[in-house]
Protein backbone atom coordinates (compact mmCIF):
# COMPACT_ATOMS: atom_id res chain seq x y z
CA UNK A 1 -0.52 -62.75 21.13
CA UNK A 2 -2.55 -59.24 21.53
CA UNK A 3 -0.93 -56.48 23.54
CA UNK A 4 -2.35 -53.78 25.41
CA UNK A 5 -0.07 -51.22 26.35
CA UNK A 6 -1.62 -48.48 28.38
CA UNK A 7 0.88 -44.39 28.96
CA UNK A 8 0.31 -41.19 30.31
CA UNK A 9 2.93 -39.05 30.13
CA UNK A 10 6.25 -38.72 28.55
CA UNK A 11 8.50 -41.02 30.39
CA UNK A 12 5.86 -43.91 30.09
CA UNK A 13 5.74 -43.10 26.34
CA UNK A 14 9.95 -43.08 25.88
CA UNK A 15 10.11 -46.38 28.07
CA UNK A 16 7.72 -48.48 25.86
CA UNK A 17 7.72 -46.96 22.54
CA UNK A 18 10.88 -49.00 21.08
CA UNK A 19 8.89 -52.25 22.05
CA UNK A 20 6.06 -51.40 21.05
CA UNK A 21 7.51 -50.62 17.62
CA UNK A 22 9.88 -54.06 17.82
CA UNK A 23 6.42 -56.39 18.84
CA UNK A 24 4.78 -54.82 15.91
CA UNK A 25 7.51 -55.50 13.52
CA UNK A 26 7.60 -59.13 14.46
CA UNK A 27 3.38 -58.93 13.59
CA UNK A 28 2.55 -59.16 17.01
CA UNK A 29 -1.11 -56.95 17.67
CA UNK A 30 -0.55 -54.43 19.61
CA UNK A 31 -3.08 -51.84 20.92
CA UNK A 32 -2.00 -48.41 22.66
CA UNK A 33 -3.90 -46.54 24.78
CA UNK A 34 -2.99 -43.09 25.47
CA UNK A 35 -3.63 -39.76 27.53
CA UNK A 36 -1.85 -36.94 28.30
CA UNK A 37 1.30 -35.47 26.64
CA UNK A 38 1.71 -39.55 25.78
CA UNK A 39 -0.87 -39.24 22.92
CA UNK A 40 1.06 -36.54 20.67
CA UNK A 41 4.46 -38.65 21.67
CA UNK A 42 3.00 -41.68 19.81
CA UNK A 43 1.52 -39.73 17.06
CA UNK A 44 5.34 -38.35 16.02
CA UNK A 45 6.39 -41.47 15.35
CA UNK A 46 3.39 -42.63 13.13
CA UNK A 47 1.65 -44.32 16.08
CA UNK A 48 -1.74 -43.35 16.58
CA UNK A 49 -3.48 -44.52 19.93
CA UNK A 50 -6.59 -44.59 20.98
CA UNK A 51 -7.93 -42.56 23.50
CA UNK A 52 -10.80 -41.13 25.83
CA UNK A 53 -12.29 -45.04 25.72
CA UNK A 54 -14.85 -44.09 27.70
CA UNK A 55 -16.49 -47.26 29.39
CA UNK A 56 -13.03 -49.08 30.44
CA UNK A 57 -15.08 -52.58 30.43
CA UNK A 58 -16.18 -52.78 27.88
CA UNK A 59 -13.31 -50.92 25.99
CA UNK A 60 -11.67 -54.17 27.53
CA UNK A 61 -14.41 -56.74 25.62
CA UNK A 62 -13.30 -54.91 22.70
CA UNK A 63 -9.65 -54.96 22.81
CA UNK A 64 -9.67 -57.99 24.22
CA UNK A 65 -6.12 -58.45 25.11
CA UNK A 66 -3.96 -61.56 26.12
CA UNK A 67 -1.44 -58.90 27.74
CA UNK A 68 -1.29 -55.50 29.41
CA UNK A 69 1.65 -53.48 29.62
CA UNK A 70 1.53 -50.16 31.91
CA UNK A 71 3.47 -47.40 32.58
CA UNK A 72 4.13 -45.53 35.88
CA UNK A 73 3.35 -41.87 35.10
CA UNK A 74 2.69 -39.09 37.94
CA UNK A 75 -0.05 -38.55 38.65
CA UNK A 76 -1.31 -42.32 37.77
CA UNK A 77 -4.75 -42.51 36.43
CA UNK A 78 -6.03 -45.08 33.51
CA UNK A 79 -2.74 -46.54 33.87
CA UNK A 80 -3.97 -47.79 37.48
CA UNK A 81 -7.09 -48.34 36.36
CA UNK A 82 -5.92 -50.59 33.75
CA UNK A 83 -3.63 -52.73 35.82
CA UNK A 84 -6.72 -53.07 38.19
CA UNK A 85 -9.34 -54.46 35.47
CA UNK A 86 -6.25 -56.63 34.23
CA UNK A 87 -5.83 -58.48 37.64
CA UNK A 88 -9.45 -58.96 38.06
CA UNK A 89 -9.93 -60.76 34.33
CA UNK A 90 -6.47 -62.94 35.08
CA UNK A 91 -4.91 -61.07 32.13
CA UNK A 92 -0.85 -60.75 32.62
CA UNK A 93 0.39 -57.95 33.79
CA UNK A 94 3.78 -55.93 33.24
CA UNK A 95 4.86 -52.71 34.79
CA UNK A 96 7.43 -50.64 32.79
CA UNK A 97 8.74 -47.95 35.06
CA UNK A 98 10.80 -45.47 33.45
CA UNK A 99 11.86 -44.07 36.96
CA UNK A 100 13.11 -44.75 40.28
CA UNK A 101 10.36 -45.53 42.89
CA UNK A 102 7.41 -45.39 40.04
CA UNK A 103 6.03 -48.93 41.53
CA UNK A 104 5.22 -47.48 44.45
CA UNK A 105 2.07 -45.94 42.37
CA UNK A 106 1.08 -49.40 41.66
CA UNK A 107 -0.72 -51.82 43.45
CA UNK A 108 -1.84 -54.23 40.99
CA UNK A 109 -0.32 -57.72 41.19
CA UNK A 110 2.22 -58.04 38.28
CA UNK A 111 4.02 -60.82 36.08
CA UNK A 112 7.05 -58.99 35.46
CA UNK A 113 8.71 -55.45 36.78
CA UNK A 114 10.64 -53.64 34.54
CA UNK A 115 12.68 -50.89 35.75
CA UNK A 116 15.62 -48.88 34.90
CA UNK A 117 18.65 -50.42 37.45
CA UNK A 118 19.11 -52.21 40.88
CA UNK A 119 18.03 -48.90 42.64
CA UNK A 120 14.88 -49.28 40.91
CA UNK A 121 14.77 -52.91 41.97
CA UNK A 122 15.18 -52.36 45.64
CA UNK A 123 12.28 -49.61 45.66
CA UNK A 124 10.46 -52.04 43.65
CA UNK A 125 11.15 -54.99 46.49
CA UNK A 126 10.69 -52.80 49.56
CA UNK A 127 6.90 -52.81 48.24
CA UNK A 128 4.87 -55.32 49.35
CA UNK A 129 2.96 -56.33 46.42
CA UNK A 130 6.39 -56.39 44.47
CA UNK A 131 8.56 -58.30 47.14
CA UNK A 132 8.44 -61.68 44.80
CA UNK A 133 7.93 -60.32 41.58
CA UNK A 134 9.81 -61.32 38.76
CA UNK A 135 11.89 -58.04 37.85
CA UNK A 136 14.18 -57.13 34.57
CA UNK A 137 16.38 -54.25 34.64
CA UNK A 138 16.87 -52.48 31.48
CA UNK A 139 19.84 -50.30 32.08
CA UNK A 140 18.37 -47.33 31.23
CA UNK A 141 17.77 -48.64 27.52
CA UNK A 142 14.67 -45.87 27.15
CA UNK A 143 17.37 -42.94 27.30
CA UNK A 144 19.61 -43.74 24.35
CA UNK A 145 16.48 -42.91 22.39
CA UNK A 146 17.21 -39.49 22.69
CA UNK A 147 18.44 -37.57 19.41
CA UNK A 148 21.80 -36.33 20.00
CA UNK A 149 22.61 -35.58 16.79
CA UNK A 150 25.78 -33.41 15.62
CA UNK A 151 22.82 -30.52 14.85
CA UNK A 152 21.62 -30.69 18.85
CA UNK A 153 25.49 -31.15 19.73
CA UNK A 154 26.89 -27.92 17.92
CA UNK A 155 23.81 -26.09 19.37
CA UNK A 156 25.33 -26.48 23.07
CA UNK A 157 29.08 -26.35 22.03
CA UNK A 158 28.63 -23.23 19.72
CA UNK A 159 29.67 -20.65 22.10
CA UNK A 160 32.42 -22.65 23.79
CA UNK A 161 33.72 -22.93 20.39
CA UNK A 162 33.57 -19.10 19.86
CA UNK A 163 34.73 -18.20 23.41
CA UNK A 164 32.37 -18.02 25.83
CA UNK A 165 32.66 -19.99 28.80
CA UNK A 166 29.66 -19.28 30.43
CA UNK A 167 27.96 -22.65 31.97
CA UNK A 168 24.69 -23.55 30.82
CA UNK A 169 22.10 -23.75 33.07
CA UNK A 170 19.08 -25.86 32.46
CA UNK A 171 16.04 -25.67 34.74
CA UNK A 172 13.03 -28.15 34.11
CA UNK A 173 9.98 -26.97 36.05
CA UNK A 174 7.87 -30.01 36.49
CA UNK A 175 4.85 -28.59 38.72
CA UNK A 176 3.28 -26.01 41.16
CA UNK A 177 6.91 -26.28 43.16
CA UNK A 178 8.47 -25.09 40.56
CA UNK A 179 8.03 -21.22 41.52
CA UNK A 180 10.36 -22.14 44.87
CA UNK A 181 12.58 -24.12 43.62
CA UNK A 182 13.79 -21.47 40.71
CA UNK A 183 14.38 -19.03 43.48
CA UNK A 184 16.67 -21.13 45.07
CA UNK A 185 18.30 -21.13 41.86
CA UNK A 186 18.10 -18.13 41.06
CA UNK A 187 19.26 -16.67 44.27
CA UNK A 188 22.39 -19.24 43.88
CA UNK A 189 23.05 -17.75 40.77
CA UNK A 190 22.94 -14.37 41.67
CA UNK A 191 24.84 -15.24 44.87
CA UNK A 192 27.70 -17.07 42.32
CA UNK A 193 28.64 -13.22 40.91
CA UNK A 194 29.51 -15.57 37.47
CA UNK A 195 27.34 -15.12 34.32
CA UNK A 196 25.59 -17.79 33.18
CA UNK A 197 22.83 -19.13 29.89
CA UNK A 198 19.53 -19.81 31.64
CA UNK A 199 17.68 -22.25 29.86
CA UNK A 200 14.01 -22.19 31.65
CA UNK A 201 11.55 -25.42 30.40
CA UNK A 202 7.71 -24.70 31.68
CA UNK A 203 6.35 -28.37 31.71
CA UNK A 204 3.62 -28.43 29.19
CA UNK A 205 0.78 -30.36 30.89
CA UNK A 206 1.20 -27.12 33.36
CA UNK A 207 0.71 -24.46 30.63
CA UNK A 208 -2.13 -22.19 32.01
CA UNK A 209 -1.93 -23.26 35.74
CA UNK A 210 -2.21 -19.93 38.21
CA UNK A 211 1.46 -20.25 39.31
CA UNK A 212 2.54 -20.17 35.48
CA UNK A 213 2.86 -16.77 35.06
CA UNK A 214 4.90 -16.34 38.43
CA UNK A 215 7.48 -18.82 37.36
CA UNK A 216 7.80 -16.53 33.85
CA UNK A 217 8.08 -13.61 36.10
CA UNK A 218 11.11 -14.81 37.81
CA UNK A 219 12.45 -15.16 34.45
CA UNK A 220 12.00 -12.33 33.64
CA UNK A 221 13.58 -10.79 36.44
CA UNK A 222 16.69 -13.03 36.24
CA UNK A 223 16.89 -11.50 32.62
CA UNK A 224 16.71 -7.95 33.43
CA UNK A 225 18.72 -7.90 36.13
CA UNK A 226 21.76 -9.10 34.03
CA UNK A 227 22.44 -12.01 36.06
CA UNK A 228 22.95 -13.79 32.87
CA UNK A 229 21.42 -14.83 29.25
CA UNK A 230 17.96 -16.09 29.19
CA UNK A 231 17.89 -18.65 25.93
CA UNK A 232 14.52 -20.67 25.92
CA UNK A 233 16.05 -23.04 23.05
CA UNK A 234 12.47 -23.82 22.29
CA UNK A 235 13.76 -26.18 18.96
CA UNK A 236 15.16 -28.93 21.86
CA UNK A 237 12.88 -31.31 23.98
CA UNK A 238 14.17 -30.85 27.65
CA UNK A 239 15.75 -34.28 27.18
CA UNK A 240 18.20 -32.72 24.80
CA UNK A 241 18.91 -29.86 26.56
CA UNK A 242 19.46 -31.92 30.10
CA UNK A 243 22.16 -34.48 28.01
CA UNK A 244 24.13 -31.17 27.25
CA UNK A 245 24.11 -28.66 29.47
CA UNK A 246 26.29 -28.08 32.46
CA UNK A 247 24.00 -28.39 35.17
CA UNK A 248 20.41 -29.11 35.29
CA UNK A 249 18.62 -28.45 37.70
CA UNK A 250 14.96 -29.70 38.91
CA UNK A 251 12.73 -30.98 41.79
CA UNK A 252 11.54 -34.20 40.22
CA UNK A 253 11.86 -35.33 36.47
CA UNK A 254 13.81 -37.63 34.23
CA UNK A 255 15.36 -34.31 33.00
CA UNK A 256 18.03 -35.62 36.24
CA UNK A 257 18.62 -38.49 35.10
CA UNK A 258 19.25 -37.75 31.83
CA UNK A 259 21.79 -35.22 32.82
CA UNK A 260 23.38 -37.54 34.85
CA UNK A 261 23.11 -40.83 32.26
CA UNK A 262 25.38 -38.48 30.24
CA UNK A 263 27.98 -37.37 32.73
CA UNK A 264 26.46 -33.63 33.22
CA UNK A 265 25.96 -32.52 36.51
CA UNK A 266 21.88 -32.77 37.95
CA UNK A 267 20.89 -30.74 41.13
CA UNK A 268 18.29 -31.82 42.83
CA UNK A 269 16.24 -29.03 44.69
CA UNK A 270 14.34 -31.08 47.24
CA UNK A 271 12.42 -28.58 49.32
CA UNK A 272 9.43 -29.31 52.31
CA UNK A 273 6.93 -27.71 49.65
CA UNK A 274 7.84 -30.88 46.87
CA UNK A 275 7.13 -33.75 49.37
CA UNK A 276 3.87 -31.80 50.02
CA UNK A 277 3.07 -31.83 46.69
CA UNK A 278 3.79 -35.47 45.58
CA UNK A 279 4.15 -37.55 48.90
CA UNK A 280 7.53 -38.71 50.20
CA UNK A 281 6.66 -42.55 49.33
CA UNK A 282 5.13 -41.23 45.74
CA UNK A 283 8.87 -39.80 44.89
CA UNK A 284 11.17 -41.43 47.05
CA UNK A 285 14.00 -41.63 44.27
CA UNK A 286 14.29 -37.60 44.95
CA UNK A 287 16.58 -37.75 48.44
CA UNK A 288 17.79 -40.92 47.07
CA UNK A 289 19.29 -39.51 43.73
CA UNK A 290 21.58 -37.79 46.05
CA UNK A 291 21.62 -39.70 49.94
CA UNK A 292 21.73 -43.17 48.37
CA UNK A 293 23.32 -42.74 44.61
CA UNK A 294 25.95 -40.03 45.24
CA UNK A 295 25.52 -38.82 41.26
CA UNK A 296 24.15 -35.57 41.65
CA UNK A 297 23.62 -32.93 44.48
CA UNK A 298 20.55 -31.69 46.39
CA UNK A 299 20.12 -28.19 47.63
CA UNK A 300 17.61 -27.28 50.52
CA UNK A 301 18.30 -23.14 50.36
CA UNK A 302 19.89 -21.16 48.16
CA UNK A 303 24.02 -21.57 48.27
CA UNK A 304 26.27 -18.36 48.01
CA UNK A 305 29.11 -20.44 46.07
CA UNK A 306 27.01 -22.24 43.67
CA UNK A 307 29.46 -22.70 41.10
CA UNK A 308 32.58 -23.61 43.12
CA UNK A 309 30.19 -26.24 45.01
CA UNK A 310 29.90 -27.92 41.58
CA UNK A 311 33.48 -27.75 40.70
CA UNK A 312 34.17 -29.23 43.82
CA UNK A 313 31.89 -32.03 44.15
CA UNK A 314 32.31 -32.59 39.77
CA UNK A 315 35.15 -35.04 39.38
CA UNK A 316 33.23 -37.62 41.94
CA UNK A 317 29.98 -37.09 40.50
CA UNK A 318 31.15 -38.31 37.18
CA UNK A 319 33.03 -40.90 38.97
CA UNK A 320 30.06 -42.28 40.14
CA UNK A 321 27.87 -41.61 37.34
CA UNK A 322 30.36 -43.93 35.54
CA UNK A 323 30.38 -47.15 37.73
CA UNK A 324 26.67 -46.37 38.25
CA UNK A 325 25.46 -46.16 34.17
CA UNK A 326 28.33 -48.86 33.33
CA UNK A 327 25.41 -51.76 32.71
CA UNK A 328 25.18 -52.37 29.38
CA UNK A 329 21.24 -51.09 28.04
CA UNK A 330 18.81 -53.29 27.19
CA UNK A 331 17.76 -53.67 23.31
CA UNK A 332 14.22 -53.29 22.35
CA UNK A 333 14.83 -56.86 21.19
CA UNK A 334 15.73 -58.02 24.49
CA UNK A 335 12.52 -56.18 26.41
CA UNK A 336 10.49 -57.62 24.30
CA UNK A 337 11.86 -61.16 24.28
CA UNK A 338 11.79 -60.57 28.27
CA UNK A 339 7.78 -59.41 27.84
CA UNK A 340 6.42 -62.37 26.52
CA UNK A 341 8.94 -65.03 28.34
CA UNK A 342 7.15 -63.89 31.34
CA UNK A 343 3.16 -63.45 29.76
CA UNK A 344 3.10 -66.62 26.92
């Protein structure tokens, strides 16, 4: 059977790439399309897609496959567009979300849903075109492909070992939102009177945008000021640093749920501005991580206790975090045996 499968940006990528790799070790002929921060993903682990395929028809003629396979990355693009041109040539389609609510960017009919957990389900059911769909839940299977070696472990537990207790504080900037939502962090921070390690992450597909340099400037700031360390740990991908640190904080990202899949602490910061910029229905697993999960906290405006409000709220976090992450992930063998029950 010949597979298409079709990402954009890094959570498509991390939710696809172990069966891509398991269909191709069982021969199968698989075909990857990439764009965005997707393409270099693939290329790292000796995967190189094509990309830029110019006429999609007739890239279609070419590749000719027997099944598509599509991410949900924001902002959709040739994802969508792929999923389209597969419904109107009968092709099967599958939609591997690697996030609460990404169906909701879809509209293409589908053979199978994949998505992470039975939150992910209901989003996926409340949409129409997805009320009857045939839907697998992976339990989070894409995030124990994260390297959390002893190296990346010792890097976060260094200076508890040598006596410094000062929380670590990640903060994953995902886009133009990001300026407002680190100074409600950093106000709570500065508010807290406790010292903390700042580690700031600048998406990349971002780098260059007009409210970059602002967002740096805060930094900056926050580091001068002698509110606490600034440590960029540039040698860890933000999924490391969010399984390790104390708290990570975010408006949107998979840096959350990360944190959370590994019993850290996430804080949502879910402002006016960041339904503005992505559309309530677009993101609607951002109140939810909070309202409807109970695994993490949201923060509207800066809070003048930050650090007591996570001790307090801590020990039922993790309680829920543990009957909520307590399914059993997914192998790459089972996806993939899932995949083509639903597209042979």
């Amino acid at each position: 059977m010949r597979f298409l499968f079709v990402t954009k940006d890094n959570g498509a990528f991390n939710a696809v790439n172990a069966t891509v790799r398991e269909l191709m070790a069982r021969g199968t002929a698989v075909r990857v399309l990439a764009e965005g921060n997707s393409v270099d993903r693939w290329k790292q682990i000796g995967i190189n897609p094509e990309t830029e395929p110019g006429d999609l028809e007739a890239y279609f003629e070419l590749a000719s496959p027997e099944a598509v396979v599509v991410g949900a990355s924001a902002p959709i693009n040739l994802e969508a567009k792929i999923a389209r041109i597969a419904n109107e040539r009968q092709i099967p389609l599958v939609i591997h979300e690697d996030m609460w609510g990404g169906s909701r960017r879809h509209h293409a009919q589908a053979a199978l849903m994949i998505t992470p957990d039975a939150f992910g389900e209901q989003l996926a059911r409340e949409h129409p075109q997805y009320s009857g769909c045939p839907i697998v839940k992976t339990g989070f299977s894409f995030l124990e492909g994260v390297d959390l070696g002893e190296a990346v472990l010792d890097r976060f537990e260094r200076h508890r070992r040598e006596g410094d207790l000062r929380p670590v504080v990640l903060f994953a900037a995902g886009a133009r939102e990001s300026v407002q939502t680190l100074e409600v962090l950093l106000s709570s921070l500065r508010n807290s009177g406790r010292p903390c390690i700042l580690v700031p992450r600048f998406h990349p597909k971002y780098k260059g945008a007009d409210f970059e340099t602002a967002f740096w400037s805060k930094i900056q700031e926050f580091r001068a000021a002698n509110f606490g360390r600034v440590n960029e740990m540039k040698d860890l991908s933000t999924d490391q640093v969010s399984a390790f640190a104390d708290i990570t904080v975010s408006a949107a990202g998979t840096s959350l749920m990360h944190a959370a899949r590994h019993f850290r602490i996430p804080v949502n910061i879910d402002l006016p501005l960041v339904h503005t910029v992505f559309g309530e229905q677009s993101v609607p697993w951002m109140p939810g991580f909070t309202k409807n999960l109970g695994i993490g906290l949201s923060l509207r405006e800066p809070h003048p206790e930050f650090f007591r409000l996570i001790e307090q709220e801590r020990e039922g976090i993790i309680r829920k975090q543990a009957e909520y992450f307590r399914e059993p992930p997914m192998t790459a063998v089972q996806i993939a045996d899932a995949i083509l029950e639903y597209v042979s």
